[in-house]
Protein backbone atom coordinates (compact mmCIF):
# COMPACT_ATOMS: atom_id res chain seq x y z
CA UNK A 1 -7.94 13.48 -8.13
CA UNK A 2 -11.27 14.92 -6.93
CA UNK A 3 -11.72 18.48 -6.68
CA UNK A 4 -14.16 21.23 -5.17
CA UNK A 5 -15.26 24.25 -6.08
CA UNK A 6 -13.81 27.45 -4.61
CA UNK A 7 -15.12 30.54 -4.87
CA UNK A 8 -12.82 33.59 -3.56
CA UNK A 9 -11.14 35.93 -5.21
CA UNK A 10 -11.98 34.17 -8.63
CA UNK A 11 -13.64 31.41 -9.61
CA UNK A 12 -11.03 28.40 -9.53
CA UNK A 13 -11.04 24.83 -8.15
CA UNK A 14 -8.53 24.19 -5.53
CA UNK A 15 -8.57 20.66 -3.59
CA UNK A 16 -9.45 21.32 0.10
CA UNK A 17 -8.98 19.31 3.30
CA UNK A 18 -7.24 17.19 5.92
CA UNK A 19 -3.64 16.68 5.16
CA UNK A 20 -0.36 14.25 6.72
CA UNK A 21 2.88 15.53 5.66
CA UNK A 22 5.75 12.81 6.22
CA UNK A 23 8.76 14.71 7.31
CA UNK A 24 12.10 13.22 7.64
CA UNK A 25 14.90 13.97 10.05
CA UNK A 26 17.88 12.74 8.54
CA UNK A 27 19.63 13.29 11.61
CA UNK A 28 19.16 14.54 14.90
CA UNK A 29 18.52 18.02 15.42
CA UNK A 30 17.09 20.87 17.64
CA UNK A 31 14.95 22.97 16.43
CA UNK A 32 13.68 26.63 18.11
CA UNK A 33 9.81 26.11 17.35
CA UNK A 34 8.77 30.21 17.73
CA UNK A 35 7.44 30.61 21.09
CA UNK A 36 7.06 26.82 21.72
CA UNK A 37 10.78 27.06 22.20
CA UNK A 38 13.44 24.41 21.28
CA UNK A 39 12.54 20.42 20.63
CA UNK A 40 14.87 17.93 19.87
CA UNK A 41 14.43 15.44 17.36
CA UNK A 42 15.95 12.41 16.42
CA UNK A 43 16.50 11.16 13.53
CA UNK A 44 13.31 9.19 11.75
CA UNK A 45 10.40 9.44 10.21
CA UNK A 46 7.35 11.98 11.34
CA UNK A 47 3.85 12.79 10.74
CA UNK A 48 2.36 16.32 10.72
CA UNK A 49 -1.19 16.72 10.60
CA UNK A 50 -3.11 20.06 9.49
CA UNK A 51 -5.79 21.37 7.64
CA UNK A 52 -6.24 24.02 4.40
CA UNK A 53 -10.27 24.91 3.34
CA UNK A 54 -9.11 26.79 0.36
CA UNK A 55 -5.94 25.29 -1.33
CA UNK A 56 -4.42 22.11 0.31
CA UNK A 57 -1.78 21.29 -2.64
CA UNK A 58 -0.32 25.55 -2.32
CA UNK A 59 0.02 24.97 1.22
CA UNK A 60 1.93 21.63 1.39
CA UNK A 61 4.13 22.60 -0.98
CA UNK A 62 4.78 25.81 0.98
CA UNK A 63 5.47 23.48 3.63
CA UNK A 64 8.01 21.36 1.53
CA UNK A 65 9.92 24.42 0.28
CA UNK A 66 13.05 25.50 2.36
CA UNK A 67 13.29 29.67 2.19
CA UNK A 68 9.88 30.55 3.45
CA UNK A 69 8.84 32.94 6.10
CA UNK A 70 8.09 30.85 9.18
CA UNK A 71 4.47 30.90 9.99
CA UNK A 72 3.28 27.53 10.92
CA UNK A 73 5.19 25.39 13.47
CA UNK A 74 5.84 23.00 11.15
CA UNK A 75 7.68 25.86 8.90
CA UNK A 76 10.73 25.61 11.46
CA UNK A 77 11.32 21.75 11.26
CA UNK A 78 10.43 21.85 7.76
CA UNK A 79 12.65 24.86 6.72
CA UNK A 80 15.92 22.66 8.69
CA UNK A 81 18.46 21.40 6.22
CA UNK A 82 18.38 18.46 7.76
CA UNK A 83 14.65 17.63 7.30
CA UNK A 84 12.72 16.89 4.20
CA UNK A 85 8.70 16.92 3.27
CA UNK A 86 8.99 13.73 1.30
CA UNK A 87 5.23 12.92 0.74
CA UNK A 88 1.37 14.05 1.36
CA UNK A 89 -1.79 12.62 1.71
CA UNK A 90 -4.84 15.05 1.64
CA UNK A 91 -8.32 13.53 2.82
CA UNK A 92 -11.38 15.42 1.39
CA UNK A 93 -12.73 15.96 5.16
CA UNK A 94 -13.88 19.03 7.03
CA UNK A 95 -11.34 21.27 9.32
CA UNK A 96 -12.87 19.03 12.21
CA UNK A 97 -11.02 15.59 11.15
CA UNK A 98 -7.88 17.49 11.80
CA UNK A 99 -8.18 16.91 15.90
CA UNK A 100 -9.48 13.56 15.32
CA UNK A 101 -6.72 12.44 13.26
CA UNK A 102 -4.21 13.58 15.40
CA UNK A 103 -5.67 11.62 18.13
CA UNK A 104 -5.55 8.83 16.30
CA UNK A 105 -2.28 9.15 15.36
CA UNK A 106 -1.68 9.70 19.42
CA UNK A 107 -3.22 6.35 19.98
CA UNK A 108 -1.38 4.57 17.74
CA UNK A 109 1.62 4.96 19.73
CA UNK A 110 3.39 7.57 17.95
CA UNK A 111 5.84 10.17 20.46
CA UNK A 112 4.08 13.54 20.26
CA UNK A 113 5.70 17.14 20.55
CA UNK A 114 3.27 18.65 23.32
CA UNK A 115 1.61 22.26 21.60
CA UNK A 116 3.09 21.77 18.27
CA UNK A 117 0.75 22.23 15.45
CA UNK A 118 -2.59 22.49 18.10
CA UNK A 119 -1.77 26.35 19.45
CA UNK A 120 -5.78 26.83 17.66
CA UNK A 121 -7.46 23.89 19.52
CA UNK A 122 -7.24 21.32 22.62
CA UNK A 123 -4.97 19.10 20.86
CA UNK A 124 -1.65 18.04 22.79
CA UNK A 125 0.04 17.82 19.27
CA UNK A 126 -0.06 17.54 15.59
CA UNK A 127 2.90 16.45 15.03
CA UNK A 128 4.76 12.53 15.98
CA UNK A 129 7.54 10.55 15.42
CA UNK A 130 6.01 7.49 14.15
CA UNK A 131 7.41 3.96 14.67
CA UNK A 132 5.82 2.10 11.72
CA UNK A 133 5.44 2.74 7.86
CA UNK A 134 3.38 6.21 6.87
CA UNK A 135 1.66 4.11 4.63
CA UNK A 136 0.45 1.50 7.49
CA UNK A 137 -0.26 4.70 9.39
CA UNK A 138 -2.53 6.37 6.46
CA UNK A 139 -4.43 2.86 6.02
CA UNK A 140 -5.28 2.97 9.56
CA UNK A 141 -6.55 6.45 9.39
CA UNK A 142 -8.34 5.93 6.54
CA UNK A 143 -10.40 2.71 8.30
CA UNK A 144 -11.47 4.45 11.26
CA UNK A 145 -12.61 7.67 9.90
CA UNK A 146 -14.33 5.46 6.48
CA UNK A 147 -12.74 7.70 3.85
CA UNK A 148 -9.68 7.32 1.49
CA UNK A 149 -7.05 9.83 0.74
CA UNK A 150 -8.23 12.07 -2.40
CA UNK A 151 -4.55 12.71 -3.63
CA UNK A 152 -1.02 11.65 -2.76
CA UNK A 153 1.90 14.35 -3.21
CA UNK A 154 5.32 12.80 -3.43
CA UNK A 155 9.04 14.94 -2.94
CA UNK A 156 12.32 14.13 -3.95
């Protein structure tokens, strides 16, 4: 697993970068996203996409955990007993690759949530119902933007 330095407040080294969380819905739900308001979604597997600059691996597994206070969009999905983090892949890109991962997540066909996960850029969304394997979706990634995934979290 590579790592980078971090300096804050004390020297440490945290992994930092892109990240896809695979969520799944086990069944069909709504959800009240904050002020998004309330999404349905049916059961399957999902992608989120988002970024952390100073410790990827704290916030995923913030992400994955169920009593949290609900900052993030994804926090409300994520938080639903009926949805699970199961796995992570972090890329060791710049906050920038975020957008264009998302996109090409959005190209490959995937049904988007329109202003979830992008309230902080032009994005339509960050997060997608995929229709194809995570792991078909993460080699694809990883071919068009020429870099592999640094580390792989998996979830029970």
């Amino acid at each position: 697993m590579l790592r980078q330095k971090y300096v804050g407040k004390g020297e440490a080294d945290y992994l930092r970068g892109v990240y896809l969380l695979q969520v799944k819905i086990l069944e069909d739900i709504e959800v009240e996203v904050g002020k998004l308001g309330s999404f349905r979604f049916e059961k399957g597997i999902y992608v989120y996409v988002g970024s952390d600059q100073r410790n990827v691996e704290k916030r995923i597994k913030r992400h994955a955990s169920k009593n949290k206070k609900k900052k993030w969009h994804i926090d409300y999905v994520t938080a639903h007993d009926k949805a699970a983090v199961s796995a992570a892949y972090i890329y060791d890109l710049p906050k920038t690759y975020e957008c264009e991962i998302a996109g090409i997540i959005s190209e490959l066909g995937s049904k988007m949530f329109r202003g979830f996960g992008s309230s902080d850029c032009r994005c339509p969304s960050h997060f997608f119902k995929i229709g194809r394997e995570f792991n078909e979706i993460i080699s694809e990634i990883s071919n068009r933007v020429k870099a592999q995934p640094v580390s792989k979290i998996e979830f029970s």
